[in-house]
Protein backbone atom coordinates (compact mmCIF):
# COMPACT_ATOMS: atom_id res chain seq x y z
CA UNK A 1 0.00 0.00 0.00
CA UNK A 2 3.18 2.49 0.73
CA UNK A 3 4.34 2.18 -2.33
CA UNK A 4 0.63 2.50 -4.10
CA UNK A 5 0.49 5.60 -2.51
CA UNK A 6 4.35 6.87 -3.05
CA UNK A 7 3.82 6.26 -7.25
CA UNK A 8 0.35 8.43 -7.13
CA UNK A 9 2.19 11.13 -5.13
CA UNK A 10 5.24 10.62 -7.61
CA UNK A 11 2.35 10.82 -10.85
CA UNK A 12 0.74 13.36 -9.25
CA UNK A 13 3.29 15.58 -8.99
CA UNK A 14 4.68 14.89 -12.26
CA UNK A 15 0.66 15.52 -14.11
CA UNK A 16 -0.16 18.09 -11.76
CA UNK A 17 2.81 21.00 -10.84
CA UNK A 18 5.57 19.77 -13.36
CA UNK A 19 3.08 19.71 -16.22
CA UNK A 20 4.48 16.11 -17.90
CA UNK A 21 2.03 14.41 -20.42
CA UNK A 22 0.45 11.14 -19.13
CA UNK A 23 3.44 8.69 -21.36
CA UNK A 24 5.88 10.89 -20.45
CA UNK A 25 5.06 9.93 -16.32
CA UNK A 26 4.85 6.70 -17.52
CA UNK A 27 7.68 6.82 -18.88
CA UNK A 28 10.01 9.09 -16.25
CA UNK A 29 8.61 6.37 -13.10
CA UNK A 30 8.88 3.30 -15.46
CA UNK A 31 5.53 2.21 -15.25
CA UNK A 32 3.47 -0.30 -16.83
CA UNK A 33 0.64 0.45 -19.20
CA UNK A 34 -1.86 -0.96 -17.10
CA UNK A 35 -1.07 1.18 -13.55
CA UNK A 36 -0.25 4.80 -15.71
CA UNK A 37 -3.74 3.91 -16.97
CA UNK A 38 -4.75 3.91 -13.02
CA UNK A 39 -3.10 5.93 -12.00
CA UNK A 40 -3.94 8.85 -15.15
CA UNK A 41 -7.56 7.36 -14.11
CA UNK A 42 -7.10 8.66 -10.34
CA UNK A 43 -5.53 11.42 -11.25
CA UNK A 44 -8.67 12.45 -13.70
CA UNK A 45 -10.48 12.46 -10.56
CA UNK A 46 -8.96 14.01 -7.95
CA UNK A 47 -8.24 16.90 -10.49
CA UNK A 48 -11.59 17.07 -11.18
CA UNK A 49 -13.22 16.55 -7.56
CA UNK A 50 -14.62 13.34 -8.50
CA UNK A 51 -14.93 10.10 -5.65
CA UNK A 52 -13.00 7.17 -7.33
CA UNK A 53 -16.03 4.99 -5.60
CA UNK A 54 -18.73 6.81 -7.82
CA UNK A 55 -16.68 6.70 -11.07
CA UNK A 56 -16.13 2.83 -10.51
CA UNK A 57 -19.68 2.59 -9.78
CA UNK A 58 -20.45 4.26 -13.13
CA UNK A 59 -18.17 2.07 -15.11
CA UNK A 60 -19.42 -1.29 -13.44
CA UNK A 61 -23.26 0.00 -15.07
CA UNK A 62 -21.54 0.17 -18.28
CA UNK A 63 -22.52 -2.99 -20.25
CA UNK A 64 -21.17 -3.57 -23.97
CA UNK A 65 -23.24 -4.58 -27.07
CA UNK A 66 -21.45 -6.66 -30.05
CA UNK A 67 -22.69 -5.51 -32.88
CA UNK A 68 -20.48 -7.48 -34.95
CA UNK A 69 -21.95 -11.10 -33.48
CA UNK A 70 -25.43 -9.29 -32.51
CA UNK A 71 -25.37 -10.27 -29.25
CA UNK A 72 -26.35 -7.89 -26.47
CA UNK A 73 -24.00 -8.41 -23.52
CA UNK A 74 -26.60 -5.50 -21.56
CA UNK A 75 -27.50 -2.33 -22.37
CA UNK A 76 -26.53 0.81 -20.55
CA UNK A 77 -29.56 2.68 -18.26
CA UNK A 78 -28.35 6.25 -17.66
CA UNK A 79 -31.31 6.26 -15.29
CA UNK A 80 -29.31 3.95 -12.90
CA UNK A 81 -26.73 6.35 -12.45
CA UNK A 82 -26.81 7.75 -9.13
């Protein structure tokens, strides 16, 4: 957890007061795709006031449709959204 918390301070700083793009963090703290893609998605919230909790509720409503085999995997309610 220490070191969860030392990268996002490390990102944060990086995004936020040295003004680096979201590879170029990526690339400056070595990171893998995966956690700069967590990490840019934390650090879209807290710069924008946003709870982490509510956008991970959001995303969990999201369901996908394939088109391409027309098979609904779920459709997406906005009316669910709290």
């Amino acid at each position: 957890m220490v070191e969860t918390k030392f990268y996002f301070e490390q990102y944060l700083h990086l995004r936020e007061k040295a003004g680096k793009s979201r590879v170029d963090s990526k690339n400056q703290l070595n990171l893998s795709e995966a956690t700069a893609q967590t990490l840019e998605l934390g650090f879209q919230c807290y710069s924008k006031g946003i709870s982490l909790e509510k956008v991970i509720d959001f995303i969990q409503k999201i369901y996908v449709i394939d088109l391409t085999k027309k098979k609904e995997t779920g459709v997406f309610n906005p009316d669910e959204i709290n």
